[in-house]
C-alpha atoms as a PDB file:
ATOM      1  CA  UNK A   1      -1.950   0.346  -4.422  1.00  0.00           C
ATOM      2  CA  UNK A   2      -3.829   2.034  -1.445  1.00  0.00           C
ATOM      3  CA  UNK A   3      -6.973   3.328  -2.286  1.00  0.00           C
ATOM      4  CA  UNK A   4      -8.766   5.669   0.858  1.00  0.00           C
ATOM      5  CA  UNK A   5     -12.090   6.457   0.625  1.00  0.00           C
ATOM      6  CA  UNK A   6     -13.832   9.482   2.081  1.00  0.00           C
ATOM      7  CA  UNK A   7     -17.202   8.459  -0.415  1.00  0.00           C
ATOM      8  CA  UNK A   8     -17.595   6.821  -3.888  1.00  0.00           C
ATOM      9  CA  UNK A   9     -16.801   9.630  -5.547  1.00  0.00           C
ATOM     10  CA  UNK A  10     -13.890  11.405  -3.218  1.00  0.00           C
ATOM     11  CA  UNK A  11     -11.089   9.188  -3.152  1.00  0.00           C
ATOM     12  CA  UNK A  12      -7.064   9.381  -2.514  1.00  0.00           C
ATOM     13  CA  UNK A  13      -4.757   6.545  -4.026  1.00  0.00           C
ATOM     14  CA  UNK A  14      -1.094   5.995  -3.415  1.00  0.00           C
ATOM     15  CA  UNK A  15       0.468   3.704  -5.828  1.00  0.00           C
ATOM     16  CA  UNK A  16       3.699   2.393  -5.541  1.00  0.00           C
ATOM     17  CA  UNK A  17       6.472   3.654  -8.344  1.00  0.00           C
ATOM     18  CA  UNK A  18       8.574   0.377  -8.049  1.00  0.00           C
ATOM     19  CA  UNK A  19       7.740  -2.776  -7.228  1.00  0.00           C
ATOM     20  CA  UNK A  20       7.917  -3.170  -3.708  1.00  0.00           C
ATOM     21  CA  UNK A  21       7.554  -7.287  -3.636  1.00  0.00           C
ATOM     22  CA  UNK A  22      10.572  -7.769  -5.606  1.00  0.00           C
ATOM     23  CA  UNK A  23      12.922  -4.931  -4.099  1.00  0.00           C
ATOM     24  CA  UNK A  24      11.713  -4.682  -0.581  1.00  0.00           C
ATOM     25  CA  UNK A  25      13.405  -1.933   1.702  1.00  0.00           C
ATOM     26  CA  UNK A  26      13.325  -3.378   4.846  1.00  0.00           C
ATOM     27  CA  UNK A  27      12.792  -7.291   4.882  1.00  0.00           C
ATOM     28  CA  UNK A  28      12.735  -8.770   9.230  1.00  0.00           C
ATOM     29  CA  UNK A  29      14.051 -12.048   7.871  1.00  0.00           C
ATOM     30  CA  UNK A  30      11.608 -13.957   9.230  1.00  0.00           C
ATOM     31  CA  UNK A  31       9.931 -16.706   6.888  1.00  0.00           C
ATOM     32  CA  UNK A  32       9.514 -14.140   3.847  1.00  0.00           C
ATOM     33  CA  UNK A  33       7.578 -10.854   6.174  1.00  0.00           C
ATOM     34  CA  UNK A  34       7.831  -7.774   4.362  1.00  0.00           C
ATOM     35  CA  UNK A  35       7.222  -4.481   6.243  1.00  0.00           C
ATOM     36  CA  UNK A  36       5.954  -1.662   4.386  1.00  0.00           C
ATOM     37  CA  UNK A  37       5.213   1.791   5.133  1.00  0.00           C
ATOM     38  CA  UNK A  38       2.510   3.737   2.930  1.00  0.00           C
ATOM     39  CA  UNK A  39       2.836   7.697   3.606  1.00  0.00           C
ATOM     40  CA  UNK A  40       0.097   9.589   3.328  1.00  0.00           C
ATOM     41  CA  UNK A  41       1.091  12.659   1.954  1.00  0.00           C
ATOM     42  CA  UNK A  42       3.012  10.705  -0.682  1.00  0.00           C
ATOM     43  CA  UNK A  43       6.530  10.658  -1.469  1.00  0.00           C
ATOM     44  CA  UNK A  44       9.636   9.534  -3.928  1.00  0.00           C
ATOM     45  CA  UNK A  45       8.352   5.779  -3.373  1.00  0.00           C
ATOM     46  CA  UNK A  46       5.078   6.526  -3.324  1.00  0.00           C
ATOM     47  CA  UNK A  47       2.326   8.445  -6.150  1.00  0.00           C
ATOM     48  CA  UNK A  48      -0.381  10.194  -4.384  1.00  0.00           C
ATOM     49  CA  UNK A  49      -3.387  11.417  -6.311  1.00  0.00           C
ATOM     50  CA  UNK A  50      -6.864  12.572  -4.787  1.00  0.00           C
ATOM     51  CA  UNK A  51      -7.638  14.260  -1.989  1.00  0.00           C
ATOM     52  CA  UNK A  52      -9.643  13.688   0.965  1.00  0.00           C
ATOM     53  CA  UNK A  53     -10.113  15.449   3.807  1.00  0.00           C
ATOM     54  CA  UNK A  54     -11.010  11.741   6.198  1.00  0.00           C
ATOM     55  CA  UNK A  55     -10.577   8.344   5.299  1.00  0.00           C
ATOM     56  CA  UNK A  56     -13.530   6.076   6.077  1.00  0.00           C
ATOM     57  CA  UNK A  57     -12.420   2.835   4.649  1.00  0.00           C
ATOM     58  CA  UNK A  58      -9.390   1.650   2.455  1.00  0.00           C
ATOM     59  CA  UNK A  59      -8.730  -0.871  -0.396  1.00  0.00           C
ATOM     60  CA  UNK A  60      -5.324  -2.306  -0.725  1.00  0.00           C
ATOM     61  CA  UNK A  61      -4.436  -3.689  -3.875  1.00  0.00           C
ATOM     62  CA  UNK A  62      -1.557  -6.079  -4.798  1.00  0.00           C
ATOM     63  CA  UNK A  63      -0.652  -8.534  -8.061  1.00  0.00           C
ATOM     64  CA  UNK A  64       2.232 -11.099  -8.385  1.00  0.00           C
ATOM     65  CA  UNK A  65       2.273 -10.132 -11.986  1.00  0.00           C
ATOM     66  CA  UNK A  66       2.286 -14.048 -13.190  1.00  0.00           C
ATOM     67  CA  UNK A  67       4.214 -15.436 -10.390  1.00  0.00           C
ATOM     68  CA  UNK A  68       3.292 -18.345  -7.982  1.00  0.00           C
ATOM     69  CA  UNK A  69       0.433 -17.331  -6.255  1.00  0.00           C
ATOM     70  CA  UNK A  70       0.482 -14.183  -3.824  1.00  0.00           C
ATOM     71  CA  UNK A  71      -0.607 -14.727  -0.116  1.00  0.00           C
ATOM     72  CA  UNK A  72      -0.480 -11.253   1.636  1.00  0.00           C
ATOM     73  CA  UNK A  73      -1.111 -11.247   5.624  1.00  0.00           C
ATOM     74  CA  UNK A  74      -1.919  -7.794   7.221  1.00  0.00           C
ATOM     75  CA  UNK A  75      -0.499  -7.830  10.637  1.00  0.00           C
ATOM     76  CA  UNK A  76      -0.660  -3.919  13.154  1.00  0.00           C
ATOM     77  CA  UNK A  77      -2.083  -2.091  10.266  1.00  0.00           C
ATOM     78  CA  UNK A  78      -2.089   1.424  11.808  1.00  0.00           C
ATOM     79  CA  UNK A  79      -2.897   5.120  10.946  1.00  0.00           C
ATOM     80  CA  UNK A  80      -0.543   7.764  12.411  1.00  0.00           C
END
């Protein structure tokens, strides 16, 4: 889940419908990288609720869901 934040109170999440970890897209084959691309406007992989009209800060949020621990690396996060 991506949470942005525009205050507190005014917030925009996208949540996943599937799980992404499992069934990855697009995988670079290269020691386990995943690449993953969260649209903002939403879309058929991706829930949007909120609205916001600028994001100062984000939250990302992942679970293994009882598997070996999860170690997530955030390598050229971007905003387009």
């Amino acid at each position: 889940m991506v949470t942005l934040y525009q205050s507190d109170e005014q917030v925009q999440r996208l949540t996943p419908k599937t799980d992404l970890l499992s069934q990855p897209s697009y995988n670079e084959a290269r020691e386990g990288w995943k690449y993953f691309e969260v649209p903002l406007a939403g879309s058929e992989q991706w829930k949007r609720e909120g609205e916001i009209a600028t994001a100062n800060w984000l939250t990302i949020g992942v679970d293994s869901w009882g598997y070996d621990p999860l170690q997530l690396w955030i390598d050229g996060l971007g905003w387009e």
